[in-house]
PDB file of N, CA and C in Angstrom:
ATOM      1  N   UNK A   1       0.843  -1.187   0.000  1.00  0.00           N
ATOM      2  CA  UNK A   1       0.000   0.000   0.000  1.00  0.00           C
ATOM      3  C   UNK A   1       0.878   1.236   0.000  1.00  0.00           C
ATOM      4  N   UNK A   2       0.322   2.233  -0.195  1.00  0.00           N
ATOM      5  CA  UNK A   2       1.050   3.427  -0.808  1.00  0.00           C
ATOM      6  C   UNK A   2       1.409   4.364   1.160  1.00  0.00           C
ATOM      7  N   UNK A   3       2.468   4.376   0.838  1.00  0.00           N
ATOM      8  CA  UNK A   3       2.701   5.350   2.544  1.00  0.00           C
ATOM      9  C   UNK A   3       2.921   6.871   1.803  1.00  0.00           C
ATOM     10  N   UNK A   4       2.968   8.048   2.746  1.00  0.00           N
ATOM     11  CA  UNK A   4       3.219   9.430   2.542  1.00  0.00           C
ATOM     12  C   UNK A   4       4.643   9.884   2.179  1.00  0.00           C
ATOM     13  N   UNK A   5       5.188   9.517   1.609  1.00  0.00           N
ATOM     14  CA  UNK A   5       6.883  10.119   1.406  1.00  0.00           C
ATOM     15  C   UNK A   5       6.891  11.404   0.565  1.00  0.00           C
ATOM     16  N   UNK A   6       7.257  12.803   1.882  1.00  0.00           N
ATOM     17  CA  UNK A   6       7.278  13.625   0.999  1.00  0.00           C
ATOM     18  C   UNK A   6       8.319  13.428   0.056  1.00  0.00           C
ATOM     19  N   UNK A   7       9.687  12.879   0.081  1.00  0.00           N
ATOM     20  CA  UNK A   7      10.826  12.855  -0.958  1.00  0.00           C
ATOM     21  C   UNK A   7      10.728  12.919  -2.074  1.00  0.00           C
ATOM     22  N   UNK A   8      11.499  13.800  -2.856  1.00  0.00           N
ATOM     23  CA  UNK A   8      11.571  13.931  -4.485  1.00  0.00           C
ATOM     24  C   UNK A   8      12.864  12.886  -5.022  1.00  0.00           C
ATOM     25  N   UNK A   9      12.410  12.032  -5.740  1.00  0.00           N
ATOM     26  CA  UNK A   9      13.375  11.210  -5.764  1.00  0.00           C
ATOM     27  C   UNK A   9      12.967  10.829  -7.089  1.00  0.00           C
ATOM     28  N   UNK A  10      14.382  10.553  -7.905  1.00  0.00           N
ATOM     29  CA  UNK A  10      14.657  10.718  -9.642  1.00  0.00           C
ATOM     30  C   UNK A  10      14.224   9.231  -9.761  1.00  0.00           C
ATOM     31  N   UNK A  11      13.545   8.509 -10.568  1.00  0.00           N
ATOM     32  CA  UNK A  11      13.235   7.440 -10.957  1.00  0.00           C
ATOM     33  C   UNK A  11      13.931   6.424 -12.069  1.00  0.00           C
ATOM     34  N   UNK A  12      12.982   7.034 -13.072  1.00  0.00           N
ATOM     35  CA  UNK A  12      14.129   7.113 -14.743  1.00  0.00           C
ATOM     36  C   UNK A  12      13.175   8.024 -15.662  1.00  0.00           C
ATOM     37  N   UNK A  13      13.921   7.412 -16.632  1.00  0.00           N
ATOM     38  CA  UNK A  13      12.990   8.589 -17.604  1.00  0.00           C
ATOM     39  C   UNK A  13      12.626   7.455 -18.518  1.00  0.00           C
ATOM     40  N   UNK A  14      11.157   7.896 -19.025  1.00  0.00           N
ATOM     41  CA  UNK A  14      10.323   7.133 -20.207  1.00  0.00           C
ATOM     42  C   UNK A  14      10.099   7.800 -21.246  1.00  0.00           C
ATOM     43  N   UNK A  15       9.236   7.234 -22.102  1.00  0.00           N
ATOM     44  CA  UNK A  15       8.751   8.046 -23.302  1.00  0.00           C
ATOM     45  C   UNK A  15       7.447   8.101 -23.701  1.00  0.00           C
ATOM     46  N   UNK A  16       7.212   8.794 -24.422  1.00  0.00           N
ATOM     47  CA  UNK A  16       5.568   8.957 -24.773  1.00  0.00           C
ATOM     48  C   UNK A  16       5.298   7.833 -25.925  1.00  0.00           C
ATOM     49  N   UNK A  17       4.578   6.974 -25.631  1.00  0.00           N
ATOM     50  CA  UNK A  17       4.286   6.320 -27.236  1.00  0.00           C
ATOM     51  C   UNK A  17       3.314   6.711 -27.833  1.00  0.00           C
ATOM     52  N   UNK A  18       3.665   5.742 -29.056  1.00  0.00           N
ATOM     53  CA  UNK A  18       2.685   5.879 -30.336  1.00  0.00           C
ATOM     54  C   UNK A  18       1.309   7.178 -29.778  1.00  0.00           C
ATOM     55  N   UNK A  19       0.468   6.203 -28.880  1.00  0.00           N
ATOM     56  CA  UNK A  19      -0.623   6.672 -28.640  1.00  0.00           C
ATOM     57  C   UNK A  19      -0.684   7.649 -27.767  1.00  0.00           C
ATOM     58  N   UNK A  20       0.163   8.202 -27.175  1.00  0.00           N
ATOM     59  CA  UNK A  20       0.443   9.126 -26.183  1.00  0.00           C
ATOM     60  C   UNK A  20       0.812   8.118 -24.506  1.00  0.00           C
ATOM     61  N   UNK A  21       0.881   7.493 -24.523  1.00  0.00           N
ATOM     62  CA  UNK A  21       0.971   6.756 -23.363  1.00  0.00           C
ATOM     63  C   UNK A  21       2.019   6.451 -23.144  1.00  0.00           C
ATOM     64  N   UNK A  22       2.513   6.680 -21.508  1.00  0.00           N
ATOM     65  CA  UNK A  22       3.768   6.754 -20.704  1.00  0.00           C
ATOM     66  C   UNK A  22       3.519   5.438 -20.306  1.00  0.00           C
ATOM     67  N   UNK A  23       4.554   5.062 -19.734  1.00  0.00           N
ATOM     68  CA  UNK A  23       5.049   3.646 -19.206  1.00  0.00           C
ATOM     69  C   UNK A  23       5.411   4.026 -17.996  1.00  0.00           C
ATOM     70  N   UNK A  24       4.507   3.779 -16.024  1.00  0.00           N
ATOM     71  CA  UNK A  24       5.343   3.879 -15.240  1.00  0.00           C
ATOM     72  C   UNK A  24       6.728   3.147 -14.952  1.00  0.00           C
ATOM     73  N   UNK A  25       7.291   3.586 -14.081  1.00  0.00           N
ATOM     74  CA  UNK A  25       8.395   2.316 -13.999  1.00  0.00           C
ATOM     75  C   UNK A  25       7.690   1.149 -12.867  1.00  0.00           C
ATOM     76  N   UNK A  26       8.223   0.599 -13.313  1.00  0.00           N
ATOM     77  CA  UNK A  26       8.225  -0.839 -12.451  1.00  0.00           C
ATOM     78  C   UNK A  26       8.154  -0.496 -10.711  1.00  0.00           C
ATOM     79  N   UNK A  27       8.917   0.238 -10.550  1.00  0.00           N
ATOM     80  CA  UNK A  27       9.535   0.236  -9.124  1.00  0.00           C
ATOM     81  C   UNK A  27       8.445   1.403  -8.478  1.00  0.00           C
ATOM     82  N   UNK A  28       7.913   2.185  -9.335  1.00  0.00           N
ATOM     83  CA  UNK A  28       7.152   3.497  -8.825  1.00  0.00           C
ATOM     84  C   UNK A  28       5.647   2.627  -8.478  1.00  0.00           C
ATOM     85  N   UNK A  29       5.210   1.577  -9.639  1.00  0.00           N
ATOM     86  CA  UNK A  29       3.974   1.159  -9.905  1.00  0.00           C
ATOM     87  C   UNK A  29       3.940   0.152  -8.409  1.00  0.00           C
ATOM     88  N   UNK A  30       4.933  -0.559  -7.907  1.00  0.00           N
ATOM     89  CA  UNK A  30       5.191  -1.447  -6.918  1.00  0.00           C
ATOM     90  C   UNK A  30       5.396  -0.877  -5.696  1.00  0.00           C
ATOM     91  N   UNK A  31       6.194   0.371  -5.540  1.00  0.00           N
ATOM     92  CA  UNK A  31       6.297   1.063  -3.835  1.00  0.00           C
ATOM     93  C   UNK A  31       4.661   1.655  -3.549  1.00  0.00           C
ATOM     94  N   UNK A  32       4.158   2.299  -5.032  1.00  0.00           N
ATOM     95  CA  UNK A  32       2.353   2.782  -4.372  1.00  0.00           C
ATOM     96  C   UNK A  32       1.613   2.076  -4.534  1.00  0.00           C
ATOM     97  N   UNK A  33       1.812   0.618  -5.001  1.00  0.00           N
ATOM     98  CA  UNK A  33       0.566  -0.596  -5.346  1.00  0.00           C
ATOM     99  C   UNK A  33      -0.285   0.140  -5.762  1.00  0.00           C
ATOM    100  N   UNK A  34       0.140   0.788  -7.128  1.00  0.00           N
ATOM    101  CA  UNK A  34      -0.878   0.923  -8.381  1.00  0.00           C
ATOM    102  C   UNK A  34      -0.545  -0.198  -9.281  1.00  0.00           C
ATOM    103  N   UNK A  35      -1.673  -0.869  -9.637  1.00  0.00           N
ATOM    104  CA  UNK A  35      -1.915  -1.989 -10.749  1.00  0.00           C
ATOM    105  C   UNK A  35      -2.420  -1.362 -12.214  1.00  0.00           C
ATOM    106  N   UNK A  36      -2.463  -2.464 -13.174  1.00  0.00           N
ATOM    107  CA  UNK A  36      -2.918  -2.161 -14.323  1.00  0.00           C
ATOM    108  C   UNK A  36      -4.706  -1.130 -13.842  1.00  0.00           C
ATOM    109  N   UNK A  37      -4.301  -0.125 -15.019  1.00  0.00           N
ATOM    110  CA  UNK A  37      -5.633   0.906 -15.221  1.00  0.00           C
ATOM    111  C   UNK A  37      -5.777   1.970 -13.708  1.00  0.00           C
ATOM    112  N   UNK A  38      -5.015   2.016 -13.058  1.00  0.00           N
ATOM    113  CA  UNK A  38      -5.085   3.012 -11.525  1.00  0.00           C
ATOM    114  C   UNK A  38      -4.979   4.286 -12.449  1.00  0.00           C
ATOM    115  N   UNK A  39      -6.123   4.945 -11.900  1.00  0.00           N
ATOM    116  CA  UNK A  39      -6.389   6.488 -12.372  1.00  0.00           C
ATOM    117  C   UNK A  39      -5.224   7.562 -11.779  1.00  0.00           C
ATOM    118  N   UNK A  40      -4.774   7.915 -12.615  1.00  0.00           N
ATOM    119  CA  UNK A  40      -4.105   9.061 -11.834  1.00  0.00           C
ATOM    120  C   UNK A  40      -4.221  10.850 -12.284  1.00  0.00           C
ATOM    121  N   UNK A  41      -4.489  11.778 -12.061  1.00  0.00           N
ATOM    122  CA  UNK A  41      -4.592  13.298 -12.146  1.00  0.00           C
ATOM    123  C   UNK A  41      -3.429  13.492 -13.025  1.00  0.00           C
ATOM    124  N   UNK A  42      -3.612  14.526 -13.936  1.00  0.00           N
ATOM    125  CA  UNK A  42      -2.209  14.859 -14.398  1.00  0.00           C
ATOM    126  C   UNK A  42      -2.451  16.065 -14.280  1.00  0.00           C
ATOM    127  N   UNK A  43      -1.088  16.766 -13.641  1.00  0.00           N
ATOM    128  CA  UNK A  43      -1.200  18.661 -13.684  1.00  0.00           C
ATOM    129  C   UNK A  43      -0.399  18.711 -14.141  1.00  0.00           C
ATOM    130  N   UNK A  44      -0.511  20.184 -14.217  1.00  0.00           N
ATOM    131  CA  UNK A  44       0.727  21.140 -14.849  1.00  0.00           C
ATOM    132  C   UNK A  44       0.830  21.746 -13.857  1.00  0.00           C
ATOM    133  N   UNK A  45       2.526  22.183 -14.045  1.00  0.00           N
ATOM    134  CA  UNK A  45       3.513  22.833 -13.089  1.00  0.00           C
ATOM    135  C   UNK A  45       4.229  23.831 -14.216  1.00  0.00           C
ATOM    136  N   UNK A  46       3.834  24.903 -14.397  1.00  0.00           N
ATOM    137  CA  UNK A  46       4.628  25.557 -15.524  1.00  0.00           C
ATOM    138  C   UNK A  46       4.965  24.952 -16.668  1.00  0.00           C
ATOM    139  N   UNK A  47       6.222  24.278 -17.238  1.00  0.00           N
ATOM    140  CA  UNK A  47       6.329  23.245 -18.321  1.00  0.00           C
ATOM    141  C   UNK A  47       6.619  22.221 -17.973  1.00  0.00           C
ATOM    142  N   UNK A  48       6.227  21.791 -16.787  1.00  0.00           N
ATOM    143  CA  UNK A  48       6.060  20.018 -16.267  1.00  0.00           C
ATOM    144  C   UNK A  48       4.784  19.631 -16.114  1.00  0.00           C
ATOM    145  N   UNK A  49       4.929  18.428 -15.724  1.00  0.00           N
ATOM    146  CA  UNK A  49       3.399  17.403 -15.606  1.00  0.00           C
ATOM    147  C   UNK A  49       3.697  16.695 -14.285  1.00  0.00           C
ATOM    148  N   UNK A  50       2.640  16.744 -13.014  1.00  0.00           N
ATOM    149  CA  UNK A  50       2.889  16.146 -12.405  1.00  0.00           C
ATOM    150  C   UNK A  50       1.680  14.861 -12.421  1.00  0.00           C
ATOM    151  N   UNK A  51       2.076  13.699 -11.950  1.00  0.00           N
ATOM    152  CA  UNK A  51       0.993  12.380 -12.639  1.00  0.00           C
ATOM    153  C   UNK A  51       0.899  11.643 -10.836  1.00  0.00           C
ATOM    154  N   UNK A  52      -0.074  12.326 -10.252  1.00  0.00           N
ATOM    155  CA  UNK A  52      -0.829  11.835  -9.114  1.00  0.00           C
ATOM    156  C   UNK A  52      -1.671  10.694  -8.862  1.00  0.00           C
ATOM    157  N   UNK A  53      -1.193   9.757  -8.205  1.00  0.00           N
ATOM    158  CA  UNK A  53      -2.060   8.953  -8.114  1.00  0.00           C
ATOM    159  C   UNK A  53      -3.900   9.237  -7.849  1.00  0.00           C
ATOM    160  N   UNK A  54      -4.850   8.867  -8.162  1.00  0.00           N
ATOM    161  CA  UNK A  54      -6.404   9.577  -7.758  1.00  0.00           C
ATOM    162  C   UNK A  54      -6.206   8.896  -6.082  1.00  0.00           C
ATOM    163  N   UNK A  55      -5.856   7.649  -5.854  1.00  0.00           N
ATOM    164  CA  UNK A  55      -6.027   7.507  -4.478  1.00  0.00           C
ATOM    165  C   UNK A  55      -5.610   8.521  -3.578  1.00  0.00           C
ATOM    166  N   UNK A  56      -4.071   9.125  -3.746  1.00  0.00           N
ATOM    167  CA  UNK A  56      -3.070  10.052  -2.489  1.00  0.00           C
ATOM    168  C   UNK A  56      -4.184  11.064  -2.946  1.00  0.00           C
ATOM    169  N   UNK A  57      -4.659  11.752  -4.171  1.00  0.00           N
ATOM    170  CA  UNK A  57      -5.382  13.158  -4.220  1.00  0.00           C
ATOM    171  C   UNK A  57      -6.466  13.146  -3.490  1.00  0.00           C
ATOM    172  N   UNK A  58      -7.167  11.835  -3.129  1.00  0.00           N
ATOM    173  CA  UNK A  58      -8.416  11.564  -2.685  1.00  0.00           C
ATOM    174  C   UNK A  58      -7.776  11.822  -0.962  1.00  0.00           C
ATOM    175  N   UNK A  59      -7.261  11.051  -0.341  1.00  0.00           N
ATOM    176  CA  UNK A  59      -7.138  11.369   0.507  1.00  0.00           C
ATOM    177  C   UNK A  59      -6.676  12.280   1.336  1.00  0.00           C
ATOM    178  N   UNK A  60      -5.748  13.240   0.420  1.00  0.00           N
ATOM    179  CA  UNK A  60      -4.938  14.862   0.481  1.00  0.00           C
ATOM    180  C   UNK A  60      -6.549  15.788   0.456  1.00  0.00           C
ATOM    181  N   UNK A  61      -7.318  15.405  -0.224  1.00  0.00           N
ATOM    182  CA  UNK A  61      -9.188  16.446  -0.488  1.00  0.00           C
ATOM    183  C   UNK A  61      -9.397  15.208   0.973  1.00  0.00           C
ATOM    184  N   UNK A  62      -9.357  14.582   1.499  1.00  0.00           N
ATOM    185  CA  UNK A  62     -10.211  14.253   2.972  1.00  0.00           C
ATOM    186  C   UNK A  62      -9.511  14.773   3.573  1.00  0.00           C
ATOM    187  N   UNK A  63      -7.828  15.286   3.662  1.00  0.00           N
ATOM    188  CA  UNK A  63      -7.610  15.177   4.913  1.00  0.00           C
ATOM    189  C   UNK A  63      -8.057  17.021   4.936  1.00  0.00           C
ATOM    190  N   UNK A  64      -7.849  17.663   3.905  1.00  0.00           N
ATOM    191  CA  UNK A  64      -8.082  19.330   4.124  1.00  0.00           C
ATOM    192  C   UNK A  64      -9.500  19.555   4.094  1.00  0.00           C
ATOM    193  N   UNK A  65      -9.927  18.479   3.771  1.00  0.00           N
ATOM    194  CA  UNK A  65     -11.810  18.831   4.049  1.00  0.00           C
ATOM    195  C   UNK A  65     -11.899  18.294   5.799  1.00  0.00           C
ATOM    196  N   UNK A  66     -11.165  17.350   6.548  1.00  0.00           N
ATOM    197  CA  UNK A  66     -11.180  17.480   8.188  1.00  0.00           C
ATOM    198  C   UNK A  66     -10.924  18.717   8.219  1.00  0.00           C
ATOM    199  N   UNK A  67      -9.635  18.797   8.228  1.00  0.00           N
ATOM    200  CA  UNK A  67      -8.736  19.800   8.847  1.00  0.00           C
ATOM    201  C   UNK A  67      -9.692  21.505   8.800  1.00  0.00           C
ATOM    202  N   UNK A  68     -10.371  21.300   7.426  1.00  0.00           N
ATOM    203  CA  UNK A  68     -11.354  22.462   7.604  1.00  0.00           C
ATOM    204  C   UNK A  68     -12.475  23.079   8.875  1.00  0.00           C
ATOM    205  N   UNK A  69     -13.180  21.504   8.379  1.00  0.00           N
ATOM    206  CA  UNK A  69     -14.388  21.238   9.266  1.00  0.00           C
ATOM    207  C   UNK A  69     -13.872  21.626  10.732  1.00  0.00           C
ATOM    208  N   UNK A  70     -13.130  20.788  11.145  1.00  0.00           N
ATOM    209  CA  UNK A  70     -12.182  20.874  12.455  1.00  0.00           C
ATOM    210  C   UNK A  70     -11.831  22.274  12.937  1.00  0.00           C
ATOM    211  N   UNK A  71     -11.573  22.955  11.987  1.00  0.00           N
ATOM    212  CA  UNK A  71     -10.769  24.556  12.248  1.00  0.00           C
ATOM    213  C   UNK A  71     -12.235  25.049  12.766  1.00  0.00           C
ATOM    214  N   UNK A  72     -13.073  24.905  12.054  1.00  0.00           N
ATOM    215  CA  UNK A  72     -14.486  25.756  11.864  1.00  0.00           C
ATOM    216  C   UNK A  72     -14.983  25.357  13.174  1.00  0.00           C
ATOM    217  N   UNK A  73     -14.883  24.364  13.888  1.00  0.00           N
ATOM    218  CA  UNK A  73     -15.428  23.732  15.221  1.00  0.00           C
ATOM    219  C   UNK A  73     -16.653  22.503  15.006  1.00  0.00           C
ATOM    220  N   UNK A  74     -16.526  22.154  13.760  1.00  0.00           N
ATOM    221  CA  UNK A  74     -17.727  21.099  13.441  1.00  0.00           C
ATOM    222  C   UNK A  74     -17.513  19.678  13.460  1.00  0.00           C
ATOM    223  N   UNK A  75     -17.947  19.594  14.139  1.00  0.00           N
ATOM    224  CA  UNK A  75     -18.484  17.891  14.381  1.00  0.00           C
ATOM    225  C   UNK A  75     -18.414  16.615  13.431  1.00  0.00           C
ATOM    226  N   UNK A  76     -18.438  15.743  13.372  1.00  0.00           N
ATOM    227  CA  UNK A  76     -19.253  14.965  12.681  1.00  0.00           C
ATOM    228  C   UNK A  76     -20.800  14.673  12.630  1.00  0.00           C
ATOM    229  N   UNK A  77     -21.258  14.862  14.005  1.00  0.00           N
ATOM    230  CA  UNK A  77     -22.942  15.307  13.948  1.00  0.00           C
ATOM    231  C   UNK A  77     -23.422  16.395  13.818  1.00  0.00           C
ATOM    232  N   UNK A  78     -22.658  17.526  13.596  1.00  0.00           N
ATOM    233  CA  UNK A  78     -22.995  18.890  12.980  1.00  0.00           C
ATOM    234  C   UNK A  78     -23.106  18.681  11.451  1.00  0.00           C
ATOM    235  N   UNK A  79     -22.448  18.096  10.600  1.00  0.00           N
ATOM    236  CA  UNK A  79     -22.555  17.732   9.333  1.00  0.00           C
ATOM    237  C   UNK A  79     -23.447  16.893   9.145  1.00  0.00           C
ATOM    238  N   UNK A  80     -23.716  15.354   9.866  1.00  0.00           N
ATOM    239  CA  UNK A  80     -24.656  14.687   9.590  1.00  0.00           C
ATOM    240  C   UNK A  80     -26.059  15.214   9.387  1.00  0.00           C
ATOM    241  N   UNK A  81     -26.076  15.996  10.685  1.00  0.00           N
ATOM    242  CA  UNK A  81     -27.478  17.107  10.977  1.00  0.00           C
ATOM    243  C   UNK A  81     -28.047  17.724   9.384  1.00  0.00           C
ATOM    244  N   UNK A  82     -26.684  18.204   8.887  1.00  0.00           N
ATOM    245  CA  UNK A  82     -27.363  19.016   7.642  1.00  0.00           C
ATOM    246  C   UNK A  82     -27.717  17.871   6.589  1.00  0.00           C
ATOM    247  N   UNK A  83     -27.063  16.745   6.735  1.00  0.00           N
ATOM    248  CA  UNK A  83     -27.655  16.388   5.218  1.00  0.00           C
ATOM    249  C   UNK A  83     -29.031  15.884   5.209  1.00  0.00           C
ATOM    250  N   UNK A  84     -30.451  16.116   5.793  1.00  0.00           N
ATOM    251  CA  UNK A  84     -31.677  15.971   5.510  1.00  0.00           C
ATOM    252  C   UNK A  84     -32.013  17.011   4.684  1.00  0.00           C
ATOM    253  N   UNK A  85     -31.753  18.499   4.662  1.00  0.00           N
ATOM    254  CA  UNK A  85     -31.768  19.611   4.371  1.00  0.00           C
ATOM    255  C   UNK A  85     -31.578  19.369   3.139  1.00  0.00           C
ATOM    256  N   UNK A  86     -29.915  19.212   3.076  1.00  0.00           N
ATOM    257  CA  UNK A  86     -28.687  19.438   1.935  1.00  0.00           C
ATOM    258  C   UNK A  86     -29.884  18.356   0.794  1.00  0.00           C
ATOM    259  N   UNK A  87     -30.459  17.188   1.192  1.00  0.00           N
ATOM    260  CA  UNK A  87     -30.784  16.007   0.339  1.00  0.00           C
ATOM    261  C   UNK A  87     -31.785  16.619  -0.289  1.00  0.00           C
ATOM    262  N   UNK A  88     -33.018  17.543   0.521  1.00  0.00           N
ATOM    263  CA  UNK A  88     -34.353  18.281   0.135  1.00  0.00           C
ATOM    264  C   UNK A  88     -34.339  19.087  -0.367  1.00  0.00           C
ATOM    265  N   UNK A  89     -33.004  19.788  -0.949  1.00  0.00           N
ATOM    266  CA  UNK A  89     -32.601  20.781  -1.454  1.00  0.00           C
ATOM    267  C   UNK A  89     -31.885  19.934  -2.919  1.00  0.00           C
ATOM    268  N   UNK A  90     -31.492  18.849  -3.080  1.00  0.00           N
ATOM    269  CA  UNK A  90     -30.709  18.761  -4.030  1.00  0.00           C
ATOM    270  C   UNK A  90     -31.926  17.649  -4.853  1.00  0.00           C
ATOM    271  N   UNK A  91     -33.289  17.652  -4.065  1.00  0.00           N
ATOM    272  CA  UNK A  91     -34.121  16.480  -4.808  1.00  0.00           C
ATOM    273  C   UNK A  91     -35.082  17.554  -5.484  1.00  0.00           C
ATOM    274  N   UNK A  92     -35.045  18.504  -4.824  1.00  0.00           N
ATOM    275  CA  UNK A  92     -35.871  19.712  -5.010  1.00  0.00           C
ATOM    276  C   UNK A  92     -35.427  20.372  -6.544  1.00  0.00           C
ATOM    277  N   UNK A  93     -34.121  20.547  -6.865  1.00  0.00           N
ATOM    278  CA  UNK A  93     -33.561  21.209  -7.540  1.00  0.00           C
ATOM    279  C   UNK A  93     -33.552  20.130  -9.334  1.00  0.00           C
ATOM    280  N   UNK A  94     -33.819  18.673  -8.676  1.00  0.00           N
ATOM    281  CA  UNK A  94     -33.800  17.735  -9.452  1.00  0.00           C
ATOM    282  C   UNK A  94     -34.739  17.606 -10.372  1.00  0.00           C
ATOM    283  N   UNK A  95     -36.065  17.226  -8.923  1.00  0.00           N
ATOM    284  CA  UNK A  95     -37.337  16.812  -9.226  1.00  0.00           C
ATOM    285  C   UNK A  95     -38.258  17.404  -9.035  1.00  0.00           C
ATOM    286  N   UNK A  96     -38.014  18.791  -8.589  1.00  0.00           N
ATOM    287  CA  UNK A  96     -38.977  20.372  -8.257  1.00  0.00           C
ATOM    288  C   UNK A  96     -39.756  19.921  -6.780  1.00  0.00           C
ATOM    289  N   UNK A  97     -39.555  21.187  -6.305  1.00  0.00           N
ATOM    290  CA  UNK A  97     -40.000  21.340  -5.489  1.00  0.00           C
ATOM    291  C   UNK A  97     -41.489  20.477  -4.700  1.00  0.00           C
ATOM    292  N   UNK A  98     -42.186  20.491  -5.434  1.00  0.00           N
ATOM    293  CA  UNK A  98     -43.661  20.092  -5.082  1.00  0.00           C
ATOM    294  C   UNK A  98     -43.226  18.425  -4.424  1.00  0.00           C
ATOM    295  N   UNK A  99     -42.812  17.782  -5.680  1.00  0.00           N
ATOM    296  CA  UNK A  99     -42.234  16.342  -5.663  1.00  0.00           C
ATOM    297  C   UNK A  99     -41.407  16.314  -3.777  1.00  0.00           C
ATOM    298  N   UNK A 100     -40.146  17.042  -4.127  1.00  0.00           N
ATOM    299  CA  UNK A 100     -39.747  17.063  -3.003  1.00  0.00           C
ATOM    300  C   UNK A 100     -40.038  17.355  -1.524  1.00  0.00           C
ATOM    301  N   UNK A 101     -41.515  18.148  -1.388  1.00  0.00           N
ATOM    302  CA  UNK A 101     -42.050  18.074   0.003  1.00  0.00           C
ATOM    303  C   UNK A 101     -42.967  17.030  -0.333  1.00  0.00           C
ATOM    304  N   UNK A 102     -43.269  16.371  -1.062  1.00  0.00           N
ATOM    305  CA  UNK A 102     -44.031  15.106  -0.811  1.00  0.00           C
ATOM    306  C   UNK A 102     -43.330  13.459  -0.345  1.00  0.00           C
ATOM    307  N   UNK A 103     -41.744  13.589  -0.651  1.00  0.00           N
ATOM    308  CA  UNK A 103     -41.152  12.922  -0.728  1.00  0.00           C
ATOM    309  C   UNK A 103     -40.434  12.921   0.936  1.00  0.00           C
ATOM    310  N   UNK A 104     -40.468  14.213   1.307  1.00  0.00           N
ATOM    311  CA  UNK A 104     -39.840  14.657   2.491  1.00  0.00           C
ATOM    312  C   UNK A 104     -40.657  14.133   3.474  1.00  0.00           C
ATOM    313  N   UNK A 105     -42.347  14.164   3.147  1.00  0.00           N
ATOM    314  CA  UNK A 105     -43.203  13.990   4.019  1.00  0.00           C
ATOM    315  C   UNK A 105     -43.552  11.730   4.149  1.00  0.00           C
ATOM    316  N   UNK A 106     -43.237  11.661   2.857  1.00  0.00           N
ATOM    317  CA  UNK A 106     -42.986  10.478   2.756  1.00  0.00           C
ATOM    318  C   UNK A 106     -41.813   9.776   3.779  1.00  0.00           C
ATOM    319  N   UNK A 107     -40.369   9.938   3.678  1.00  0.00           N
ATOM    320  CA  UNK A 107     -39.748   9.758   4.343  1.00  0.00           C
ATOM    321  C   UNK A 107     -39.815  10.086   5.997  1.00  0.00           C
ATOM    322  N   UNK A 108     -40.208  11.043   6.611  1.00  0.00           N
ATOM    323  CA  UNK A 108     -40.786  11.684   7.811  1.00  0.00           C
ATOM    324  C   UNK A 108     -41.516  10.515   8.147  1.00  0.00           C
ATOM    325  N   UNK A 109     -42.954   9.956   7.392  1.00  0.00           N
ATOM    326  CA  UNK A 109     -43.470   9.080   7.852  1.00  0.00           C
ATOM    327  C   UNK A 109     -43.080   7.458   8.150  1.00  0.00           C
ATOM    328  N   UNK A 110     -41.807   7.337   7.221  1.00  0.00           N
ATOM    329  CA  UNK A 110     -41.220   5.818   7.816  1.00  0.00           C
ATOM    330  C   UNK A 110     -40.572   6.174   8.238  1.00  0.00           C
ATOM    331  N   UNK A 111     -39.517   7.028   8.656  1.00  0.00           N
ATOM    332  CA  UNK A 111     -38.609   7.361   9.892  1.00  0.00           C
ATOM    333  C   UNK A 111     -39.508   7.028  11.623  1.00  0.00           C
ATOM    334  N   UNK A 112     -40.945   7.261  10.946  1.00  0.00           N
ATOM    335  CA  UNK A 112     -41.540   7.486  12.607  1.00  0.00           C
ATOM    336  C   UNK A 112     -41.596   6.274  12.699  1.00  0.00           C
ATOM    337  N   UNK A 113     -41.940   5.541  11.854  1.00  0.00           N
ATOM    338  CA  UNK A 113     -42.680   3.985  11.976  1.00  0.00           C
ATOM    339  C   UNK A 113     -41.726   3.277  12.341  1.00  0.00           C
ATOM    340  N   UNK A 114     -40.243   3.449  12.773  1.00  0.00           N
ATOM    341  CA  UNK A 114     -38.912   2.616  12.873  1.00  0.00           C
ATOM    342  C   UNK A 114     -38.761   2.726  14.388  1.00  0.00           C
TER     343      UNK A 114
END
């Protein structure tokens, strides 16, 4: 599994083929246990490319979405709290309004029955 190493460390160098496609190395694909087809981000850095794994980006967006929440003083049941709202708002926006307080009132009623 992939650990945090900030280190910049030279690998080798590849090439672009035919189809545009890079070849990791061996040794990069094996220290982050990325397998065949692992998604990775590609940025730009001025006239470089940096090629991120999607897993480390995924968890670099959880850890600054805590670290947010956390700063702000919120909970995990301060967030839970909102998503009945956040859901009646995004079914609303979907399936209009009307739909969505019928649906709200729907749900309300098997929540009680539990």
């Amino acid at each position: 599994m992939a650990t945090h190493n900030p280190t910049l460390e030279y690998l080798t160098t590849t090439k672009i083929g035919e189809k545009g496609q890079l070849t990791v190395p061996k040794q990069f694909r094996e220290d982050l246990g990325l397998g065949n087809g692992a998604p990775f981000a590609v940025l730009r850095l001025g006239d470089g490319l940096i090629l991120l794994p999607e897993q480390q980006r995924f968890e670099q967006l959880c850890q600054q979405v805590s670290s947010s929440l956390t700063t702000a003083g919120l909970s995990p049941d301060d967030l839970l709290a909102t998503l009945p709202e956040a859901r009646n708002r995004v079914y609303a926006r979907h399936y209009g309004a009307r739909t969505s307080a019928r649906a709200a009132r729907r749900r309300a009623r098997t929540h009680r029955g539990k």
